[in-house]
PDB file of N, CA and C in Angstrom:
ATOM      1  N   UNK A   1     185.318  69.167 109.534  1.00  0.00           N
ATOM      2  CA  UNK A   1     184.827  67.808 109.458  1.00  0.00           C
ATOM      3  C   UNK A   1     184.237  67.599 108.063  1.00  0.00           C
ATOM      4  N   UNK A   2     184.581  66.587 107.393  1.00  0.00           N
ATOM      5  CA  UNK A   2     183.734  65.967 105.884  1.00  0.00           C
ATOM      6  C   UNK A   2     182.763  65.843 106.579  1.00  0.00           C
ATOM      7  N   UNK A   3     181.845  65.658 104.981  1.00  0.00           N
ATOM      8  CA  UNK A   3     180.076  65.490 105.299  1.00  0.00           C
ATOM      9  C   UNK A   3     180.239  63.867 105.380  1.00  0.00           C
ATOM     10  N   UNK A   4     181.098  62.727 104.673  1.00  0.00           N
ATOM     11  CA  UNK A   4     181.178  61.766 105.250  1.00  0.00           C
ATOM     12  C   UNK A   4     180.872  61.525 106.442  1.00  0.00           C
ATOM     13  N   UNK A   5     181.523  61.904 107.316  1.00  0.00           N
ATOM     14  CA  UNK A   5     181.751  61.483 108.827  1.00  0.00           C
ATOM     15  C   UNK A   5     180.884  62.368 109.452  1.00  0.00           C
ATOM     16  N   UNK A   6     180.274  63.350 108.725  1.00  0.00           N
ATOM     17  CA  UNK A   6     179.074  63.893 109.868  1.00  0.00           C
ATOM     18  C   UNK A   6     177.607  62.940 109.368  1.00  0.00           C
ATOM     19  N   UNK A   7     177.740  62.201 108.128  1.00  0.00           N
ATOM     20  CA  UNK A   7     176.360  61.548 107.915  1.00  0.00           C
ATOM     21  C   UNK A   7     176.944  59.743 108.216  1.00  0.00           C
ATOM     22  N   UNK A   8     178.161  59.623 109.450  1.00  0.00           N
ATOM     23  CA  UNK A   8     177.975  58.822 110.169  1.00  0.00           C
ATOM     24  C   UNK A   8     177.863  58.657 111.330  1.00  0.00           C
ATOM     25  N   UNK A   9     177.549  59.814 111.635  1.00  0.00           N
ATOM     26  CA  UNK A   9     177.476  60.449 113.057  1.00  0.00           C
ATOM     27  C   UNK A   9     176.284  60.495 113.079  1.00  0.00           C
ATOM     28  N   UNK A  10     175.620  61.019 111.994  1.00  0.00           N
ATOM     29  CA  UNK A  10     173.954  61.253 111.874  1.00  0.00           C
ATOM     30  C   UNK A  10     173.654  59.925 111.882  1.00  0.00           C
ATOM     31  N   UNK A  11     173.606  59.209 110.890  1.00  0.00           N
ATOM     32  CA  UNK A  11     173.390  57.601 111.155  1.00  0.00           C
ATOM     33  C   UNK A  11     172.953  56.715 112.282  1.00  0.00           C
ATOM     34  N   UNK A  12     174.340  57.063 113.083  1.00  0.00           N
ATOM     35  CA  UNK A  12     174.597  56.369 114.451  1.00  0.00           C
ATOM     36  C   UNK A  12     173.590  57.135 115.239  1.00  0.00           C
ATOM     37  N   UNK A  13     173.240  58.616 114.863  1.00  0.00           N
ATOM     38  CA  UNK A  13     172.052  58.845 115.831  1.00  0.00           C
ATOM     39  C   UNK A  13     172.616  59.900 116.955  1.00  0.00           C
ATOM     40  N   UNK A  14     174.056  59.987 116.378  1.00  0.00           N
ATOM     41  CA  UNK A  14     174.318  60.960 117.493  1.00  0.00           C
ATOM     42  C   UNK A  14     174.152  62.861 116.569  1.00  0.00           C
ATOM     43  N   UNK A  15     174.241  63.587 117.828  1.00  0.00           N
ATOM     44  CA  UNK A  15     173.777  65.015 117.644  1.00  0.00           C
ATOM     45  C   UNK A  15     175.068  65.298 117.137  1.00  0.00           C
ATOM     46  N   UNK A  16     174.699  65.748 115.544  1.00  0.00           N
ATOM     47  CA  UNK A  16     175.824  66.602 114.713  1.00  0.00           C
ATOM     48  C   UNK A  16     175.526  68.067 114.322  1.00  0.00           C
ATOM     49  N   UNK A  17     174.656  68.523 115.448  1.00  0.00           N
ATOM     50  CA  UNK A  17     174.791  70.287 115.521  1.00  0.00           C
ATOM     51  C   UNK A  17     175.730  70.910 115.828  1.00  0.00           C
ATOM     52  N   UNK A  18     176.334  70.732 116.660  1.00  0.00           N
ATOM     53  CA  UNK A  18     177.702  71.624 116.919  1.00  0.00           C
ATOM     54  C   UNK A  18     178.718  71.694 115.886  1.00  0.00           C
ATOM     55  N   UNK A  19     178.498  70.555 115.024  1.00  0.00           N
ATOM     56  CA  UNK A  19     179.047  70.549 113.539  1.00  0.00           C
ATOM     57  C   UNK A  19     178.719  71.375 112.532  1.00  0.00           C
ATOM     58  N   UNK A  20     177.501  71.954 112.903  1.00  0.00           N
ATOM     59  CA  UNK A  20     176.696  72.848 111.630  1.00  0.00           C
ATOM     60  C   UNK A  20     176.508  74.554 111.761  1.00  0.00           C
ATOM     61  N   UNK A  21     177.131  74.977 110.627  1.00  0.00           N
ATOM     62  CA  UNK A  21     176.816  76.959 111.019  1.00  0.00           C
ATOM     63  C   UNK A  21     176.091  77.176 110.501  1.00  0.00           C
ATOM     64  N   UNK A  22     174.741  77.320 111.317  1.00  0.00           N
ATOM     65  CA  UNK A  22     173.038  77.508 111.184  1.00  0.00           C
ATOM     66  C   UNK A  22     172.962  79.000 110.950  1.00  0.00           C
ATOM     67  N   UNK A  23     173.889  79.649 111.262  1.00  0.00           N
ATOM     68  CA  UNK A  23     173.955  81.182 111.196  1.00  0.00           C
ATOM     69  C   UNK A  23     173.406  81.911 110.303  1.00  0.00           C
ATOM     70  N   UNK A  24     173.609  80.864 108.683  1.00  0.00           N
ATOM     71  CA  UNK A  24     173.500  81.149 107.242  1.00  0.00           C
ATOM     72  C   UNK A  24     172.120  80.973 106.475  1.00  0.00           C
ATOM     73  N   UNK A  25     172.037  80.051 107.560  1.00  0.00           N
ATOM     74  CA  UNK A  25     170.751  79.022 106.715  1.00  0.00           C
ATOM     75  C   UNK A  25     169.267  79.193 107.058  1.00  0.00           C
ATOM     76  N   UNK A  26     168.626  78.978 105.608  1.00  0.00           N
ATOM     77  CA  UNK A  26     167.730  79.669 104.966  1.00  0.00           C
ATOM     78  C   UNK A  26     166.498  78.516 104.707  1.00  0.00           C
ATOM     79  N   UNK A  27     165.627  79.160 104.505  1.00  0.00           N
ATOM     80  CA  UNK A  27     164.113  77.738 104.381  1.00  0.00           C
ATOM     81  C   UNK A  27     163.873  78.614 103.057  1.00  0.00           C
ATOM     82  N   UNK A  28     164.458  77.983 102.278  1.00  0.00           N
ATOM     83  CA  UNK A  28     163.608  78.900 100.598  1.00  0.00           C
ATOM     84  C   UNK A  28     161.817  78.831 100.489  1.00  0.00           C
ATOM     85  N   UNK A  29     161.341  79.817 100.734  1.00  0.00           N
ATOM     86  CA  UNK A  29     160.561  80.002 100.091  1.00  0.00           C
ATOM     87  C   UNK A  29     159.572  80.093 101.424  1.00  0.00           C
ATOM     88  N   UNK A  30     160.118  80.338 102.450  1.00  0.00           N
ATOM     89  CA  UNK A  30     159.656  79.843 104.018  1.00  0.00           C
ATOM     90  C   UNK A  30     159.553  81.541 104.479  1.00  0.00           C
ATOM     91  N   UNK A  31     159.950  82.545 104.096  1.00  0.00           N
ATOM     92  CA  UNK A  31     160.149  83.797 104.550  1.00  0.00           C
ATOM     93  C   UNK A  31     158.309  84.496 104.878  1.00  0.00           C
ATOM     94  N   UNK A  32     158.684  85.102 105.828  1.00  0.00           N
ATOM     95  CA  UNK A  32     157.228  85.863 106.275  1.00  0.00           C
ATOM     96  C   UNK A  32     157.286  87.040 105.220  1.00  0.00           C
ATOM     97  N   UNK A  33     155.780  87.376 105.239  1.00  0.00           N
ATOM     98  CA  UNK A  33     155.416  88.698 104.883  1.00  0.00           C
ATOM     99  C   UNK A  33     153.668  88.976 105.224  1.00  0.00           C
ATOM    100  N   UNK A  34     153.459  89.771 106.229  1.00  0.00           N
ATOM    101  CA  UNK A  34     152.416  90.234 106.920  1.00  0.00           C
ATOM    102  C   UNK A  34     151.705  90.607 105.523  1.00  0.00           C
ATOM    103  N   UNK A  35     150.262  90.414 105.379  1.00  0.00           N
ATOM    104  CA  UNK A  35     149.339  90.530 104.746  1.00  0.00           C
ATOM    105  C   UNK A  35     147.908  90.681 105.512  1.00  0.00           C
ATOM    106  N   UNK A  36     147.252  91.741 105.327  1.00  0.00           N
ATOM    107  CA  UNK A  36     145.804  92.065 106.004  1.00  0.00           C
ATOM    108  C   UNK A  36     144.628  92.318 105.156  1.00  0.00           C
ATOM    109  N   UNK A  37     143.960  91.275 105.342  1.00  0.00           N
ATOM    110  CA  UNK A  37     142.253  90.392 105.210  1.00  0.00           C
ATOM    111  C   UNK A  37     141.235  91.173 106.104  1.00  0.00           C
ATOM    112  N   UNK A  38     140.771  91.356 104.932  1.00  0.00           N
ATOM    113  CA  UNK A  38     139.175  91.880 106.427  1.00  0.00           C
ATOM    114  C   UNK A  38     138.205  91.045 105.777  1.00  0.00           C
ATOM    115  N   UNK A  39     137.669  90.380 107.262  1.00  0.00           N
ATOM    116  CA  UNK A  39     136.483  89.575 106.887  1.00  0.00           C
ATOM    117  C   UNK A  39     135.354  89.988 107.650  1.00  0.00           C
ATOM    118  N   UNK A  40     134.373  89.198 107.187  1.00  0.00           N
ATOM    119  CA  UNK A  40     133.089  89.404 107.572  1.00  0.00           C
ATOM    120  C   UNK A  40     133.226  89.164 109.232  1.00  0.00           C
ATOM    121  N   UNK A  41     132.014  89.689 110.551  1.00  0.00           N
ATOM    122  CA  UNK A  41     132.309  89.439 111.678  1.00  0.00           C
ATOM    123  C   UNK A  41     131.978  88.297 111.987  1.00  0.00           C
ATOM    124  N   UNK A  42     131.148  87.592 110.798  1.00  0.00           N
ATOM    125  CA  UNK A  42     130.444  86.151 111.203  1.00  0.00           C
ATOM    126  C   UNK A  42     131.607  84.752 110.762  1.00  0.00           C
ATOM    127  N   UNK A  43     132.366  85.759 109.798  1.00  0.00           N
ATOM    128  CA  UNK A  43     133.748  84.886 109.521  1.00  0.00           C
ATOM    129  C   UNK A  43     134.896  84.605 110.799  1.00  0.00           C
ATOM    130  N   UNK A  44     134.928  85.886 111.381  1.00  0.00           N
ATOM    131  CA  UNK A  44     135.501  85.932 112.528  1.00  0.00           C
ATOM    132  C   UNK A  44     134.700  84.774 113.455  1.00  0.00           C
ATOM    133  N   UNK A  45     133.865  85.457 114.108  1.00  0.00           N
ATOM    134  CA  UNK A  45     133.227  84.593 114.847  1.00  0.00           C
ATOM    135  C   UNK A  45     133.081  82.672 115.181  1.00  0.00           C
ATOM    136  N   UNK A  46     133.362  82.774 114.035  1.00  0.00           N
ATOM    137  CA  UNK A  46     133.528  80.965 113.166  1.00  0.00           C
ATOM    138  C   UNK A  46     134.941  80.414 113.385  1.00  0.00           C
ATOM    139  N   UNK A  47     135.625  81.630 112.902  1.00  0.00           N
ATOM    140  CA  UNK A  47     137.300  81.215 113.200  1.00  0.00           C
ATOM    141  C   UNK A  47     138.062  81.059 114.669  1.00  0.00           C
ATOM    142  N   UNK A  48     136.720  82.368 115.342  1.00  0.00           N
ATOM    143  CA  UNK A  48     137.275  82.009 116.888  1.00  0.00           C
ATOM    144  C   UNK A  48     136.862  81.003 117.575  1.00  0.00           C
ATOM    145  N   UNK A  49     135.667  80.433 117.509  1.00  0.00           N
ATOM    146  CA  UNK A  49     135.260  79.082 117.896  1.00  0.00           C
ATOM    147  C   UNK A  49     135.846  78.114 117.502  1.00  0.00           C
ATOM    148  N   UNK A  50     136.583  77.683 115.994  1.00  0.00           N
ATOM    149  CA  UNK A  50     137.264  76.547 115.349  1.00  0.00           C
ATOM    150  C   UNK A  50     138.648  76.672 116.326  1.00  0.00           C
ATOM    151  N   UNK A  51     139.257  77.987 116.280  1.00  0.00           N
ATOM    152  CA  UNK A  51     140.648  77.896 117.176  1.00  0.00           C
ATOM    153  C   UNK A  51     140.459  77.524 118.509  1.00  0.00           C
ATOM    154  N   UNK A  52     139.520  78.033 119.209  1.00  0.00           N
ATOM    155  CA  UNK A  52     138.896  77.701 120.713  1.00  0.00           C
ATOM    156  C   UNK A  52     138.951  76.016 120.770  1.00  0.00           C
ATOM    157  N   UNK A  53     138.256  75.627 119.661  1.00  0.00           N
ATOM    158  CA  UNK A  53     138.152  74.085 119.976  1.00  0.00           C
ATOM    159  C   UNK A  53     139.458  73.381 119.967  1.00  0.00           C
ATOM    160  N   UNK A  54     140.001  73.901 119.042  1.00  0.00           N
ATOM    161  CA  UNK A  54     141.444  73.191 118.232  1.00  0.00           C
ATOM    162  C   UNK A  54     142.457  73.815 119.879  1.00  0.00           C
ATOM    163  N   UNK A  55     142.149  74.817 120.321  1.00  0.00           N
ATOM    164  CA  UNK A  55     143.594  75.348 121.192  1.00  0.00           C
ATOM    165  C   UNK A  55     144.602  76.160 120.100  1.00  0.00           C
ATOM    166  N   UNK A  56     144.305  76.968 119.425  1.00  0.00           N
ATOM    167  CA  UNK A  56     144.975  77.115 118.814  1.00  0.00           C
ATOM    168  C   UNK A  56     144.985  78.835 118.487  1.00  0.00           C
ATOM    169  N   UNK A  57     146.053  79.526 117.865  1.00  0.00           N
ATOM    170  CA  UNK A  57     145.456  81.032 117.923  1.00  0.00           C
ATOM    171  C   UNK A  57     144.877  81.083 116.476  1.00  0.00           C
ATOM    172  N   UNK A  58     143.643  81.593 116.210  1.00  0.00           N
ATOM    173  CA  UNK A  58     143.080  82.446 114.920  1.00  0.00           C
ATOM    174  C   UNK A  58     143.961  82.184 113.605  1.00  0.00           C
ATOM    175  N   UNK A  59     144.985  82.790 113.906  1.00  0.00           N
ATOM    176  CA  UNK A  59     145.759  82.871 112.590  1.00  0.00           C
ATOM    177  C   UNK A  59     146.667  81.525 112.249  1.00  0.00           C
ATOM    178  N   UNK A  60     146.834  80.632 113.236  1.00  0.00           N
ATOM    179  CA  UNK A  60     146.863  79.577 112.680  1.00  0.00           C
ATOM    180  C   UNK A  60     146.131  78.883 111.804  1.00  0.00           C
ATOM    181  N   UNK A  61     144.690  78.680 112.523  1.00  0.00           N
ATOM    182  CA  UNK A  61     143.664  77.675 111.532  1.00  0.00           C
ATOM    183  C   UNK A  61     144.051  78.872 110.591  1.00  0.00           C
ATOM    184  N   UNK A  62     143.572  80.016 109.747  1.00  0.00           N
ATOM    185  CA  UNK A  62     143.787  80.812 108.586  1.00  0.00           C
ATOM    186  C   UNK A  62     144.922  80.284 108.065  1.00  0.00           C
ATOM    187  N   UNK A  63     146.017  80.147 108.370  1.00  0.00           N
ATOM    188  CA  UNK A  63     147.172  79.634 107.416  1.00  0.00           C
ATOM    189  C   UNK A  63     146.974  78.662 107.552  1.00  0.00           C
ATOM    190  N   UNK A  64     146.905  77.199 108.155  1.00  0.00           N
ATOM    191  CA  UNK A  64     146.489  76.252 107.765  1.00  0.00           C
ATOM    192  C   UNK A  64     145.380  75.355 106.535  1.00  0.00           C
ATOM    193  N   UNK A  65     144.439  76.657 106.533  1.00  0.00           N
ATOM    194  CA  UNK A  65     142.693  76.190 105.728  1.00  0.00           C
ATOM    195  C   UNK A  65     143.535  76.828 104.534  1.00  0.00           C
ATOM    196  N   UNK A  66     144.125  78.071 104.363  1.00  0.00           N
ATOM    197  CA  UNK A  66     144.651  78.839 103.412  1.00  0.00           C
ATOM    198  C   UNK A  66     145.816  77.832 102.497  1.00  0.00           C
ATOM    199  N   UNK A  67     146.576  77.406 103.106  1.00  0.00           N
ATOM    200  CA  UNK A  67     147.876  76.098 102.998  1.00  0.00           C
ATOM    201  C   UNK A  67     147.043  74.836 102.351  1.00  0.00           C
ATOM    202  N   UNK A  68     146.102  74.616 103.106  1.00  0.00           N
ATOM    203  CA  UNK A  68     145.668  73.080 102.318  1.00  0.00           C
ATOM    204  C   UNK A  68     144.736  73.488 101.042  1.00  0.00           C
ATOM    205  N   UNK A  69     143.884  74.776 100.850  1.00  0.00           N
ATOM    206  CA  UNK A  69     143.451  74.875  99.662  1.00  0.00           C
ATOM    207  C   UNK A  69     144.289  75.485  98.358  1.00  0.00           C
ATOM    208  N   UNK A  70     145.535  75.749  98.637  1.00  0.00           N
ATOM    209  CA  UNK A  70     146.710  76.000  97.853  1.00  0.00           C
ATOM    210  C   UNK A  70     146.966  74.368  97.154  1.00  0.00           C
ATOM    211  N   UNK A  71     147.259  73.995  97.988  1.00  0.00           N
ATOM    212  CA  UNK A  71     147.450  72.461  97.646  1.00  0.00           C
ATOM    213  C   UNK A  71     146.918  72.019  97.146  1.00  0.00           C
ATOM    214  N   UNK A  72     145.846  71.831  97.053  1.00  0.00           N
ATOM    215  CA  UNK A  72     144.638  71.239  96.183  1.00  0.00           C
ATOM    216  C   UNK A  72     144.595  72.060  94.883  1.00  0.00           C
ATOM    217  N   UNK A  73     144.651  73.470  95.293  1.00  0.00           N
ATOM    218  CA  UNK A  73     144.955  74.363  93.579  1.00  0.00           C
ATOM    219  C   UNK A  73     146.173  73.730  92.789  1.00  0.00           C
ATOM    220  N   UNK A  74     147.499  73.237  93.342  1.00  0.00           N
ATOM    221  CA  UNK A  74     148.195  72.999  92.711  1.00  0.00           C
ATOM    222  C   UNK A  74     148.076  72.119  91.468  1.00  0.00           C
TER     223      UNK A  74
END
């Protein structure tokens, strides 16, 4: 199939996945790599209450607070 006719398919709103080999594909710059932080227990303590409130696990809010002060460095 041309990319024409799959970005009128997309358009129209219909599902053009079965069109696509996801097999390959890549999020540049999106790749994991485990990294270990030791913090204070009162840091902990802070982070487990913020996730508690939020519903959320620990290491989310951390990449999140970590993510938006990147941003601001930029």
């Amino acid at each position: 199939m041309k990319a024409k006719e799959i970005e009128k398919k997309f358009d129209k709103g219909e599902d053009i996945t079965k069109n696509l080999d996801t097999s390959k594909a890549r999020r540049p710059d999106q790749e994991q790599k485990r990294v270990n932080v030791d913090f204070p227990l009162w840091m902990i303590q802070q982070l487990d209450k913020e996730a508690k409130r939020l519903g959320v696990p620990r290491q989310s809010i951390i990449k999140v607070w970590v993510a938006e002060r990147l941003e601001k460095a930029s």
